[in-house]
PDB file of N, CA and C in Angstrom:
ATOM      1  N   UNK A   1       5.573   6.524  -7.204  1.00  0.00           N
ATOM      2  CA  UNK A   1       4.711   5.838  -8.141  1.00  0.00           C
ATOM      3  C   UNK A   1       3.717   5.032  -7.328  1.00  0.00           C
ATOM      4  N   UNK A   2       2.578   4.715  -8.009  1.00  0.00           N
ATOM      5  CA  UNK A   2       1.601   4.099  -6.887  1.00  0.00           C
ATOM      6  C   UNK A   2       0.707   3.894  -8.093  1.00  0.00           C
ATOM      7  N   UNK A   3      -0.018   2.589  -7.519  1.00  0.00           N
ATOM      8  CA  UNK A   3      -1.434   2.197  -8.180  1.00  0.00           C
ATOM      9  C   UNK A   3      -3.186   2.540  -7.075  1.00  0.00           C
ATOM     10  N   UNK A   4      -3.967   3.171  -7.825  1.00  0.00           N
ATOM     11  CA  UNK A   4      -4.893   3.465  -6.815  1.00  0.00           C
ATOM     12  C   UNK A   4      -6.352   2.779  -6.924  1.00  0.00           C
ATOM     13  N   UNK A   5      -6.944   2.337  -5.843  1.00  0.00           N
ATOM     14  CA  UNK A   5      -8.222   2.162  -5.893  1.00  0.00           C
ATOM     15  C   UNK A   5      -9.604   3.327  -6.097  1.00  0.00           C
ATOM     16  N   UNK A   6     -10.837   3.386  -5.306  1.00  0.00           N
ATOM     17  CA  UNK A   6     -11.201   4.133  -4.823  1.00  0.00           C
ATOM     18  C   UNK A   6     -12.018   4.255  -3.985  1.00  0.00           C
ATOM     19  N   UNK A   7     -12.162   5.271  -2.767  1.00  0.00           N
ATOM     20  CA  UNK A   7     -12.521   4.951  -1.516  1.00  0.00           C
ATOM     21  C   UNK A   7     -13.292   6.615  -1.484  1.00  0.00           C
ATOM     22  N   UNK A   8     -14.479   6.471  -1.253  1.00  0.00           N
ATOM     23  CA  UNK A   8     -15.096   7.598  -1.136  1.00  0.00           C
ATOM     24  C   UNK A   8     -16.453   7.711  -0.158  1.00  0.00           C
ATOM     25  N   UNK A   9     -15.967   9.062   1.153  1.00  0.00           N
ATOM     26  CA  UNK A   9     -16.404   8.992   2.643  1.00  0.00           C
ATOM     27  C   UNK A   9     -17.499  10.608   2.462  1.00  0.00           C
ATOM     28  N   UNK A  10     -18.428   9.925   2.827  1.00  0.00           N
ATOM     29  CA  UNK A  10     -18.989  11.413   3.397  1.00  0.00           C
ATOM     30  C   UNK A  10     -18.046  12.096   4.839  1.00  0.00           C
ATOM     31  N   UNK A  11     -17.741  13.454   3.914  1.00  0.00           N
ATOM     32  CA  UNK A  11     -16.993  14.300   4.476  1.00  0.00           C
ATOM     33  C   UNK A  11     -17.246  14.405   6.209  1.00  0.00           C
ATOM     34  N   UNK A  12     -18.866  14.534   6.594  1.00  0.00           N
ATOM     35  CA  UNK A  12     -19.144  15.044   7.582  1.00  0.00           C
ATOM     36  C   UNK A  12     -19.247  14.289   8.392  1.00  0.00           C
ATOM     37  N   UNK A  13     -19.548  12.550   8.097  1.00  0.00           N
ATOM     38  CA  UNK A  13     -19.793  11.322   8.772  1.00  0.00           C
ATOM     39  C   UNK A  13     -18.970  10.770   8.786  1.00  0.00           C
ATOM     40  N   UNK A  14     -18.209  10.634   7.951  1.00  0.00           N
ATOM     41  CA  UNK A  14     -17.449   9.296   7.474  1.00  0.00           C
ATOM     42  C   UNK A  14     -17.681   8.266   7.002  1.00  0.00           C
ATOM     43  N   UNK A  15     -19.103   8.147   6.761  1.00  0.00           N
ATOM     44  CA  UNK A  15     -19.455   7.496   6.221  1.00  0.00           C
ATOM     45  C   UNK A  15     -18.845   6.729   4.583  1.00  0.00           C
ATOM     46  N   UNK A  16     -18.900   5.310   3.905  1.00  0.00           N
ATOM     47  CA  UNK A  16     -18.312   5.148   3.179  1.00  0.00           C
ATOM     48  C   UNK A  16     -19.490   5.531   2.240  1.00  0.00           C
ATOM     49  N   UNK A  17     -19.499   5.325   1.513  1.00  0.00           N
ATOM     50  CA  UNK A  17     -19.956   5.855  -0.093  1.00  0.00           C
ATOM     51  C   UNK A  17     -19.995   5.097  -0.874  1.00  0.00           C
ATOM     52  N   UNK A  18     -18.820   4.557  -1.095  1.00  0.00           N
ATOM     53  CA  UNK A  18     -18.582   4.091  -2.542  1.00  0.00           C
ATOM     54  C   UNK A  18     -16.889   3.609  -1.905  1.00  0.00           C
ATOM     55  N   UNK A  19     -16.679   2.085  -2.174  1.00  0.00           N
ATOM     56  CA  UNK A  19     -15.604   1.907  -2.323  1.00  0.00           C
ATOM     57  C   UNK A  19     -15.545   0.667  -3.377  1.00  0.00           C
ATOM     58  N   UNK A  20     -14.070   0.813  -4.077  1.00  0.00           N
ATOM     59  CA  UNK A  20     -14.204  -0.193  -4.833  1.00  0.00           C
ATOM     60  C   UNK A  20     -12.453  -0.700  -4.976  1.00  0.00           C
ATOM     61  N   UNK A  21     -12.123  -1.696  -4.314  1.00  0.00           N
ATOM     62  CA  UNK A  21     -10.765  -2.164  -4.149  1.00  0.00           C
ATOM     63  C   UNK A  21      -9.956  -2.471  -5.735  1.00  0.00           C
ATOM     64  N   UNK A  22      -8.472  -2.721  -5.145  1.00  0.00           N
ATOM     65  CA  UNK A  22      -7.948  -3.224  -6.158  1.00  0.00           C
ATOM     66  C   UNK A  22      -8.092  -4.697  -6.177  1.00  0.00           C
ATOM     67  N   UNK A  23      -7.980  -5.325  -7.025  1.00  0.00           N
ATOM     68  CA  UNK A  23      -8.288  -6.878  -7.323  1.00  0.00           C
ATOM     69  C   UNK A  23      -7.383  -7.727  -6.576  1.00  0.00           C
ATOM     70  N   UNK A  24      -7.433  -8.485  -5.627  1.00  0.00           N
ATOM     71  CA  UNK A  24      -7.041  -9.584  -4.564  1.00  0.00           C
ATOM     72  C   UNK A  24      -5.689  -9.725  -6.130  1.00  0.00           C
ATOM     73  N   UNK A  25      -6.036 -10.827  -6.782  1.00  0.00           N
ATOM     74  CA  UNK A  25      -5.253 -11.311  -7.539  1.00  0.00           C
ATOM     75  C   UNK A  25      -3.908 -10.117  -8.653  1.00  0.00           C
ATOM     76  N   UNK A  26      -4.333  -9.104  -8.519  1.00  0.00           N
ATOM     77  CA  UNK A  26      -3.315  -7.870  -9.301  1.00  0.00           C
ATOM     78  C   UNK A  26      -2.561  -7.133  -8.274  1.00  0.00           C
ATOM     79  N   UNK A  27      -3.070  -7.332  -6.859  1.00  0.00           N
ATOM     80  CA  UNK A  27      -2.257  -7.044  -5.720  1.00  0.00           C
ATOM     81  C   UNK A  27      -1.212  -7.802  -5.535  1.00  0.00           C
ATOM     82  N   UNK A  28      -1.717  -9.289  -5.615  1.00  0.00           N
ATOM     83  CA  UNK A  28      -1.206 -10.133  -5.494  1.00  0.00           C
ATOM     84  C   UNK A  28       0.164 -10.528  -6.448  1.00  0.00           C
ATOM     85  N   UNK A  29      -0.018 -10.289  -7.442  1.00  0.00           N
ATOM     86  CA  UNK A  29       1.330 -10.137  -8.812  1.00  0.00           C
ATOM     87  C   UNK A  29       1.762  -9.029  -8.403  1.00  0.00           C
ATOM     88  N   UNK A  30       1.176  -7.676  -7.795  1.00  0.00           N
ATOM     89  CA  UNK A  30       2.693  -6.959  -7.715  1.00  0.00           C
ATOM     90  C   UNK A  30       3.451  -7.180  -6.463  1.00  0.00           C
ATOM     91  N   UNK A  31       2.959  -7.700  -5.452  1.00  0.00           N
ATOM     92  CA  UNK A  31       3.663  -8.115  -4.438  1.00  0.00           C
ATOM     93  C   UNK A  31       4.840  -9.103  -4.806  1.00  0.00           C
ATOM     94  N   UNK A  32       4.223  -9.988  -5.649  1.00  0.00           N
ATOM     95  CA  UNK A  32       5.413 -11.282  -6.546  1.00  0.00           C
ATOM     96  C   UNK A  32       6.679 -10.576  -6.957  1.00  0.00           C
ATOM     97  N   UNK A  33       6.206  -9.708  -7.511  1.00  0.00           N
ATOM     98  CA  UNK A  33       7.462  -8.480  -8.102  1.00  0.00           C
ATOM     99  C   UNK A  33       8.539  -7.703  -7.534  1.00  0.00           C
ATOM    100  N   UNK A  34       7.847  -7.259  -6.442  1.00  0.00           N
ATOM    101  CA  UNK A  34       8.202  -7.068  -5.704  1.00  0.00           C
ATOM    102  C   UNK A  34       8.951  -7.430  -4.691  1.00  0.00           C
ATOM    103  N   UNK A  35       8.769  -8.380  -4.283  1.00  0.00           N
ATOM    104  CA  UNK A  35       9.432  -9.571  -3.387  1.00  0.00           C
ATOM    105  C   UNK A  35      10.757 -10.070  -4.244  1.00  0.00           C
ATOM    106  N   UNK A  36      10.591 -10.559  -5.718  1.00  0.00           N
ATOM    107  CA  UNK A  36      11.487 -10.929  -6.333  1.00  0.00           C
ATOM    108  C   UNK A  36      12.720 -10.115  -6.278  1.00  0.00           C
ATOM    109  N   UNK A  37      12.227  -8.985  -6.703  1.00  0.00           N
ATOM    110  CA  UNK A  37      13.572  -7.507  -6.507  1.00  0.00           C
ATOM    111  C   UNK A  37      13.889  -7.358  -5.612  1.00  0.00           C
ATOM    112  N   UNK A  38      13.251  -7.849  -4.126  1.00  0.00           N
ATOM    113  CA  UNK A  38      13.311  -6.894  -3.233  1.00  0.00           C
ATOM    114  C   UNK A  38      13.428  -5.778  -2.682  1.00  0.00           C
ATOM    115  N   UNK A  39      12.534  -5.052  -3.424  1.00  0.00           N
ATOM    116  CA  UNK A  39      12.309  -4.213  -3.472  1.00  0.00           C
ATOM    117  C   UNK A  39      10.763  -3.607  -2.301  1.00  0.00           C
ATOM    118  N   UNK A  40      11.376  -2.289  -1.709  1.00  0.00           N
ATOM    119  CA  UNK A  40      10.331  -1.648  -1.037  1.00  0.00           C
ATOM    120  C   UNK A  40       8.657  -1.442  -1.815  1.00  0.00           C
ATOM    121  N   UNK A  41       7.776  -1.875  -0.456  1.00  0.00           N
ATOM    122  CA  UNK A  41       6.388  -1.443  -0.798  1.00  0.00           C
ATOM    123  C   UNK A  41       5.725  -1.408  -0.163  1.00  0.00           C
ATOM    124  N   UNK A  42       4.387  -0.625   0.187  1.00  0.00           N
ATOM    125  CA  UNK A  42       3.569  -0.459   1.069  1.00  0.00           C
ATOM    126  C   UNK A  42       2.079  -0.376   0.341  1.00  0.00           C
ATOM    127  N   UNK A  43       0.914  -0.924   1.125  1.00  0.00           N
ATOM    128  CA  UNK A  43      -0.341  -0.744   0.869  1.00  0.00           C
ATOM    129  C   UNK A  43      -1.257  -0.187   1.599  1.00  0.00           C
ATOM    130  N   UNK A  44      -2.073   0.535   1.664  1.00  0.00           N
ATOM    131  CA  UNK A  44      -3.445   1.126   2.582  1.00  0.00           C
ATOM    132  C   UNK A  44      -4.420   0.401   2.136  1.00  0.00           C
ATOM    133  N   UNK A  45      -5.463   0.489   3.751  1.00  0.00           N
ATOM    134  CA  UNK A  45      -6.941  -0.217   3.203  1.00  0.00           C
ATOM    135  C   UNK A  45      -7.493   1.152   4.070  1.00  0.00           C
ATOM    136  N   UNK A  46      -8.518   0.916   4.675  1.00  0.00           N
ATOM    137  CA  UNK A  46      -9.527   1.792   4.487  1.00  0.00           C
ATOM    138  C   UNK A  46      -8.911   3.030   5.836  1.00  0.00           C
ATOM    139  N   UNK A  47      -7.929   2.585   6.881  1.00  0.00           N
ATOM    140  CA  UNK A  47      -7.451   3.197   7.915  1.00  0.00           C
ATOM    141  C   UNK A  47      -6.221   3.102   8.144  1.00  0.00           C
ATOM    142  N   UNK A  48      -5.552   2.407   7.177  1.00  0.00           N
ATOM    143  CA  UNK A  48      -4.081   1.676   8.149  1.00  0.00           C
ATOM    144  C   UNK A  48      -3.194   1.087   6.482  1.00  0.00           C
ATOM    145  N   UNK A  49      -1.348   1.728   7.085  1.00  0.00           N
ATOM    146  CA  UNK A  49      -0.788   1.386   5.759  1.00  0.00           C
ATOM    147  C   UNK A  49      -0.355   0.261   5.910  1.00  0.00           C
ATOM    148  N   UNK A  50       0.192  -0.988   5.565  1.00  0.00           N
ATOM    149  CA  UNK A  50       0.823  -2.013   5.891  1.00  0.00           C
ATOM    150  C   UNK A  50       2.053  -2.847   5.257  1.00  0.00           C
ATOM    151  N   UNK A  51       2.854  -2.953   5.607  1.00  0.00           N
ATOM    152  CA  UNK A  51       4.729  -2.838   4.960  1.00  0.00           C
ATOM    153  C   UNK A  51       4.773  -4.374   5.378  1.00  0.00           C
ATOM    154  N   UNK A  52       5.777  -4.832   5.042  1.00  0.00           N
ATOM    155  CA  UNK A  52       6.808  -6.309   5.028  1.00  0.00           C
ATOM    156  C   UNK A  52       8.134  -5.587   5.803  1.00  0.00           C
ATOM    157  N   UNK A  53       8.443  -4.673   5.181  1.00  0.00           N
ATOM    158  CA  UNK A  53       9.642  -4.481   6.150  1.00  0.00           C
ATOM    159  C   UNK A  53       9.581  -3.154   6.251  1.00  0.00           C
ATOM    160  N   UNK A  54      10.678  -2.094   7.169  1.00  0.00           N
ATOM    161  CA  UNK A  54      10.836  -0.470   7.583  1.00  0.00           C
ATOM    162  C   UNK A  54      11.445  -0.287   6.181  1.00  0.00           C
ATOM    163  N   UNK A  55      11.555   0.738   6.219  1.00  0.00           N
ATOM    164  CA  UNK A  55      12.392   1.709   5.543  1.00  0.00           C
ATOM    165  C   UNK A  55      12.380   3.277   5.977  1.00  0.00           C
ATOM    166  N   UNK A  56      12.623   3.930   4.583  1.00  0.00           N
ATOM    167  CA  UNK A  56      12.897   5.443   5.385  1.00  0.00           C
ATOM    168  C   UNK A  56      11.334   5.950   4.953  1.00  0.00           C
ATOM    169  N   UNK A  57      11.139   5.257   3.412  1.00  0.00           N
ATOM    170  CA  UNK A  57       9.366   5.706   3.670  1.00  0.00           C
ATOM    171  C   UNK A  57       8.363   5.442   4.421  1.00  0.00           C
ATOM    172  N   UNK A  58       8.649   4.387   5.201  1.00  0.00           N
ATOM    173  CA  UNK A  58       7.715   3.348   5.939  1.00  0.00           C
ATOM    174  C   UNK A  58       7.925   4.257   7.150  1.00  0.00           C
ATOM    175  N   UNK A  59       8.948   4.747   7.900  1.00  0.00           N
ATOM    176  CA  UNK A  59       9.423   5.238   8.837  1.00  0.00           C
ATOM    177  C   UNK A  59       8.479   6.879   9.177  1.00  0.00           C
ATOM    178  N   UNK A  60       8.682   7.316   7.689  1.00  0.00           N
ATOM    179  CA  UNK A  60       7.976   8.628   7.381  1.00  0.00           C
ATOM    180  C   UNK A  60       6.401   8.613   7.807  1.00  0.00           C
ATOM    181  N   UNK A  61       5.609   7.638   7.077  1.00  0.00           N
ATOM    182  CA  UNK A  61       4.426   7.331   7.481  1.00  0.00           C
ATOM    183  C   UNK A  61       4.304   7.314   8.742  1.00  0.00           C
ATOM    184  N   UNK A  62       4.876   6.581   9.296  1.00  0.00           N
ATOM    185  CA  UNK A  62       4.503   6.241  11.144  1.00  0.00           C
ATOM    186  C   UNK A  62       5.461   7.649  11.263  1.00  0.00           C
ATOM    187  N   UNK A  63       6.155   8.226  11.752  1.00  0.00           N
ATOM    188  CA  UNK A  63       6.425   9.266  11.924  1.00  0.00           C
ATOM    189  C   UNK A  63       5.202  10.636  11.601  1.00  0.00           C
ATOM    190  N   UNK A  64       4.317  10.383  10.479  1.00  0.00           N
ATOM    191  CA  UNK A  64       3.359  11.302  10.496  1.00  0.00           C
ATOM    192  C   UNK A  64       2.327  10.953  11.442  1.00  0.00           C
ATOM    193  N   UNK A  65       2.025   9.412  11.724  1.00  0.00           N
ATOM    194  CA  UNK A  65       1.015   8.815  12.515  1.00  0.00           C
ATOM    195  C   UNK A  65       0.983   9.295  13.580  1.00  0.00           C
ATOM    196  N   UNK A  66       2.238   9.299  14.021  1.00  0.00           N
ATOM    197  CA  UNK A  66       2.475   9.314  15.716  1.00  0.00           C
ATOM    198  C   UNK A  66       2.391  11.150  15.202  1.00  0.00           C
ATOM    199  N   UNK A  67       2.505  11.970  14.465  1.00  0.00           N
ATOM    200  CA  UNK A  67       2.326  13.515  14.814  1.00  0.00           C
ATOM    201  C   UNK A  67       0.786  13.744  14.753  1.00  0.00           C
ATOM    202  N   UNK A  68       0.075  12.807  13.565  1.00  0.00           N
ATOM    203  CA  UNK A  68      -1.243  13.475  14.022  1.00  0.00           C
ATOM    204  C   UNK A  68      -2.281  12.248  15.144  1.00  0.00           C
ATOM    205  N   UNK A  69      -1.419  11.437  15.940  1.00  0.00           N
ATOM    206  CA  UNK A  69      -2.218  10.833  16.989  1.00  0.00           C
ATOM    207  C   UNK A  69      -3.810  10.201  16.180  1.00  0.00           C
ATOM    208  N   UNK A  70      -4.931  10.259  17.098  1.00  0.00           N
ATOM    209  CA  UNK A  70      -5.891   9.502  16.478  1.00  0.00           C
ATOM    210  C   UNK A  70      -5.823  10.114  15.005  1.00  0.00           C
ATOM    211  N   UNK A  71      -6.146  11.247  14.885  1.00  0.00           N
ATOM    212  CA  UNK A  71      -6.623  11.489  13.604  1.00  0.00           C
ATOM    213  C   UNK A  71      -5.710  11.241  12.467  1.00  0.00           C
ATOM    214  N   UNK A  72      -4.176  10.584  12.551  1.00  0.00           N
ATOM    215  CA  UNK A  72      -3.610   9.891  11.609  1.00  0.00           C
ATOM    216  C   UNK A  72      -3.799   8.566  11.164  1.00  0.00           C
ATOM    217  N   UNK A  73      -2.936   8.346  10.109  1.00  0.00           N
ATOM    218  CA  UNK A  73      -3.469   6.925   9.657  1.00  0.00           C
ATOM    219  C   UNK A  73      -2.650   5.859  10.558  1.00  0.00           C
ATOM    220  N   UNK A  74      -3.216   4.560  10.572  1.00  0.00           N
ATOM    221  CA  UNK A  74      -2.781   3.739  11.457  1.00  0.00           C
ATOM    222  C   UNK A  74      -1.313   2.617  10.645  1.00  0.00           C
ATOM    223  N   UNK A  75      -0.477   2.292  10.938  1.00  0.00           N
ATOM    224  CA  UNK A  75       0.861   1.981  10.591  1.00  0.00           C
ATOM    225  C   UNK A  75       0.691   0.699  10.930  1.00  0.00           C
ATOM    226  N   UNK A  76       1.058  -0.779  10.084  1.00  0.00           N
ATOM    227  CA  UNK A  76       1.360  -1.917  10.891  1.00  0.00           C
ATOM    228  C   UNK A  76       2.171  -2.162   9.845  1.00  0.00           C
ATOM    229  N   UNK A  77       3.510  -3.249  10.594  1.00  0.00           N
ATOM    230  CA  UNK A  77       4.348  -4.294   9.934  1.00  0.00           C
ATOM    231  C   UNK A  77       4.014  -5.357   9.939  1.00  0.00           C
ATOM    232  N   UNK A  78       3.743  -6.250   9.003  1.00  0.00           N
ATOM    233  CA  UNK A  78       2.929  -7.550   9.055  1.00  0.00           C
ATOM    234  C   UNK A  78       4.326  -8.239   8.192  1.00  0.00           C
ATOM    235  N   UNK A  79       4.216 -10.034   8.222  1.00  0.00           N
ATOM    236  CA  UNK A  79       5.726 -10.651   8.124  1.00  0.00           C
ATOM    237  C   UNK A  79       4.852 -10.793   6.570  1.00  0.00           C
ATOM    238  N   UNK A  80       3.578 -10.982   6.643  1.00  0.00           N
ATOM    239  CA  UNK A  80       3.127 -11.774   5.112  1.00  0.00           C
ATOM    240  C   UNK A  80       2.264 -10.930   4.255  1.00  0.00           C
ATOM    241  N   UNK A  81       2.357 -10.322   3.813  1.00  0.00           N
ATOM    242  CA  UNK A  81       0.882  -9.288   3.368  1.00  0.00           C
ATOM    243  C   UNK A  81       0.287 -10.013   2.655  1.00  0.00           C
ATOM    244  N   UNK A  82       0.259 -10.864   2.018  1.00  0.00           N
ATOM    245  CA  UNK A  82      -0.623 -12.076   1.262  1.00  0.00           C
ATOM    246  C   UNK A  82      -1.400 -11.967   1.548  1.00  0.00           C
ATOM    247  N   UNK A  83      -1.196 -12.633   2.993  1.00  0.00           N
ATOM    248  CA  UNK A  83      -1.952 -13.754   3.859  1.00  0.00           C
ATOM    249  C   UNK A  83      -3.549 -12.182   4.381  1.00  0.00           C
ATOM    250  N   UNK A  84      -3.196 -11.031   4.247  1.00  0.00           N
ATOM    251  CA  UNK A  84      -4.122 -10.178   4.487  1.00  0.00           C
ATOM    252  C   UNK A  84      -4.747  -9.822   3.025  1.00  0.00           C
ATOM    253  N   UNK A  85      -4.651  -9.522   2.024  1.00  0.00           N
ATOM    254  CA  UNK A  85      -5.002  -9.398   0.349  1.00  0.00           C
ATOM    255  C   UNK A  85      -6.611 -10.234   0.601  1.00  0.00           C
ATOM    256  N   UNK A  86      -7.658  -9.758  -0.082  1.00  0.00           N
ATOM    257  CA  UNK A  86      -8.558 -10.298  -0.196  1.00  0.00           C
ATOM    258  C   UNK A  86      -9.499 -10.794   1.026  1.00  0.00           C
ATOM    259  N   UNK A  87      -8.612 -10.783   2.461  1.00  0.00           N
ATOM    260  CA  UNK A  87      -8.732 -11.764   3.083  1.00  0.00           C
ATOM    261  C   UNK A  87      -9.632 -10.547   4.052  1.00  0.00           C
ATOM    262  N   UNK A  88      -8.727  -9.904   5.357  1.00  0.00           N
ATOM    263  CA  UNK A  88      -8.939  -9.330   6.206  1.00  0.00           C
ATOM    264  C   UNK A  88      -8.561  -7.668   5.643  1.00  0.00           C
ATOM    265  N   UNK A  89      -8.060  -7.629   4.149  1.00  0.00           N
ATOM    266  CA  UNK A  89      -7.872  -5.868   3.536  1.00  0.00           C
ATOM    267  C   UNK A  89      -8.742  -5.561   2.410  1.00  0.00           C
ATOM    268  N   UNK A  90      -8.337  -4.803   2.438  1.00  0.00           N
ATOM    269  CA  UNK A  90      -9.287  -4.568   1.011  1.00  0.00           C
ATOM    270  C   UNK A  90      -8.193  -3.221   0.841  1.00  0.00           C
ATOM    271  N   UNK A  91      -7.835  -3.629  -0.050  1.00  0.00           N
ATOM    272  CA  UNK A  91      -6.388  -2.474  -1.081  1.00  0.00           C
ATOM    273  C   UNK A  91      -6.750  -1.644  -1.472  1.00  0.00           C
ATOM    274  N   UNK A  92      -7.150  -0.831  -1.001  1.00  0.00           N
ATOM    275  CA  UNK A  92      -7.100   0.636  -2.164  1.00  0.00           C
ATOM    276  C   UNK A  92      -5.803   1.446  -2.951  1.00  0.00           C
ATOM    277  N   UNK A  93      -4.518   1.347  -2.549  1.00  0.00           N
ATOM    278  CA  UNK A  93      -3.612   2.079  -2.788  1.00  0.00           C
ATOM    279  C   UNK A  93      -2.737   1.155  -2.485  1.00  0.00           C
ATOM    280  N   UNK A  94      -1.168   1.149  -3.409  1.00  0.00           N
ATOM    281  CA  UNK A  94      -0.299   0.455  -3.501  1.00  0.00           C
ATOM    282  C   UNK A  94       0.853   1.681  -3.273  1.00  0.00           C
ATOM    283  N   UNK A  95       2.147   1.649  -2.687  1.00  0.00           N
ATOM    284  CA  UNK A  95       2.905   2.689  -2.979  1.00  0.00           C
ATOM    285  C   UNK A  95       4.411   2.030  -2.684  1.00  0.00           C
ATOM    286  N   UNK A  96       5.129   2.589  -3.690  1.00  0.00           N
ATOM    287  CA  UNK A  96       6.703   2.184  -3.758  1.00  0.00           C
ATOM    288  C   UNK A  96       7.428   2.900  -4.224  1.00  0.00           C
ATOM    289  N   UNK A  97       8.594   3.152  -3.955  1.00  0.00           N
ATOM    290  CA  UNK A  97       9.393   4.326  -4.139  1.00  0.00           C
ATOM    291  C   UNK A  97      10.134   3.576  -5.139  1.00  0.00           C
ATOM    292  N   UNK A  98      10.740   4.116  -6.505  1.00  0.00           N
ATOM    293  CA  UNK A  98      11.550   3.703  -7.623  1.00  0.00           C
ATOM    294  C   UNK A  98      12.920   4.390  -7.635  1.00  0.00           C
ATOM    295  N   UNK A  99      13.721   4.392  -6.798  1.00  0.00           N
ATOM    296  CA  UNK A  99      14.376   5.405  -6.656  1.00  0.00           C
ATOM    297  C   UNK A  99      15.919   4.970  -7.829  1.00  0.00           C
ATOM    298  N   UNK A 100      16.242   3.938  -7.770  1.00  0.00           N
ATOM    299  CA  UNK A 100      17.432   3.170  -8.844  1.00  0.00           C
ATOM    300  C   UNK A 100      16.770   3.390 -10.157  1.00  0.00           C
ATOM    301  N   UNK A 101      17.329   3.596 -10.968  1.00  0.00           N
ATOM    302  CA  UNK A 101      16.632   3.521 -12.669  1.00  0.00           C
ATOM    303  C   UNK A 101      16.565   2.324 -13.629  1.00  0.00           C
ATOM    304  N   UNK A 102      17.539   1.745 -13.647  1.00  0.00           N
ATOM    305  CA  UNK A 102      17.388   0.086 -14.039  1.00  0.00           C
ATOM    306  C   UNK A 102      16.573  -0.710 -13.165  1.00  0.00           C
ATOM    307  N   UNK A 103      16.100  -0.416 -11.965  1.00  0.00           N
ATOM    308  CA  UNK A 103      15.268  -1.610 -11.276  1.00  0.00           C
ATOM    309  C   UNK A 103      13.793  -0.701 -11.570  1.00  0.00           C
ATOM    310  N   UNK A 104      13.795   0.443 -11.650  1.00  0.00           N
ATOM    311  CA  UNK A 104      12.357   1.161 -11.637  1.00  0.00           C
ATOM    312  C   UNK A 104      12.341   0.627 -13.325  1.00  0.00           C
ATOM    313  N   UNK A 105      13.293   0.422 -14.265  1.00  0.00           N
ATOM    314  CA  UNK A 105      12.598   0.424 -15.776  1.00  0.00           C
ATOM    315  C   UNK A 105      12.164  -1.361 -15.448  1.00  0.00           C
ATOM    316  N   UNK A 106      13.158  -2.238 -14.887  1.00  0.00           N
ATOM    317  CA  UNK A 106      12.502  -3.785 -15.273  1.00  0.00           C
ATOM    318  C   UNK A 106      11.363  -3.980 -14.511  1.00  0.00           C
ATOM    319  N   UNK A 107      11.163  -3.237 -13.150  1.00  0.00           N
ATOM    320  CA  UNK A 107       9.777  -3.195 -12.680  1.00  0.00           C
ATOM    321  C   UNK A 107       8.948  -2.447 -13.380  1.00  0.00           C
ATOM    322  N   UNK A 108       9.069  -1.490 -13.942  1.00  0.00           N
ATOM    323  CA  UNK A 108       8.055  -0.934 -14.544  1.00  0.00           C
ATOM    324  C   UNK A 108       7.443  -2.038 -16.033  1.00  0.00           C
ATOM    325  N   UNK A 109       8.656  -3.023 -16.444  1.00  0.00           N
ATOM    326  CA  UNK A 109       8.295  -3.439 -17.799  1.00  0.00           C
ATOM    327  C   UNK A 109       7.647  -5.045 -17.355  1.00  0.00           C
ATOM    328  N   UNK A 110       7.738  -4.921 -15.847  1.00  0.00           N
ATOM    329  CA  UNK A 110       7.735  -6.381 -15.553  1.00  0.00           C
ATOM    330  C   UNK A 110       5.578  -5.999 -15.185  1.00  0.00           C
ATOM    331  N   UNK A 111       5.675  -4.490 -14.682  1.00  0.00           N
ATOM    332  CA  UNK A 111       4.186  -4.615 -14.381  1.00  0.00           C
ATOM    333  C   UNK A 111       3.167  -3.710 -15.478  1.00  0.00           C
ATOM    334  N   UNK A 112       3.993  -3.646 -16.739  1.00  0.00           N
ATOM    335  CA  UNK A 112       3.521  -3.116 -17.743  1.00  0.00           C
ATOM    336  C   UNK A 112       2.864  -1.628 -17.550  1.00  0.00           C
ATOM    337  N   UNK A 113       3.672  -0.739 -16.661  1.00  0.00           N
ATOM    338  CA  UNK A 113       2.702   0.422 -16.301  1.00  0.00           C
ATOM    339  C   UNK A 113       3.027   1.772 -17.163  1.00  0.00           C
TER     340      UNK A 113
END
């Protein structure tokens, strides 16, 4: 499950295009949520995913990083992701695995999705 921004590159340059983040403050409430459950989550900004803690998805990502070298996406563990929201990221994509069914329904009813 995941919430998405949108980020759009000329193919041939890389150039950006058009980007338009998710909102500092709606990042910010699902991280709250998140944290509360403790529950796994990860975010991307324009090159790089960024986690609070490992897991086996978090693991997967950097495991693809390190297979496609530069041309993968870049992996960091940061202690606060807050403190990056609005600040030094810009969110395009939220991603969390729901894998329990009672914690995926009160998160799901807690972020109205």
């Amino acid at each position: 499950m995941g919430v998405t921004a949108l980020l759009l590159k000329n193919p041939s340059t890389g150039q950006v295009l058009h980007m338009s983040a998710m909102k500092a403050e709606v990042v910010n409430q699902v991280v709250d949520v998140f944290r509360k459950y403790d529950h796994y989550f990860h975010f991307y900004d324009e090159d790089t995913v960024y986690a609070e803690k490992n897991g086996p998805l978090f693991e997967y990502i950097v495991s693809m990083s390190e297979k496609f070298g530069d041309r993968g996406i870049k992996t960091k563990l940061v202690p606060d992701v807050k403190s990056l929201i609005g600040h030094s990221v810009n969110v395009l994509k939220m991603g969390f695995n729901l894998i329990d069914e009672e914690i995926s329904l009160r998160l799901q009813k807690r972020l109205r999705l």
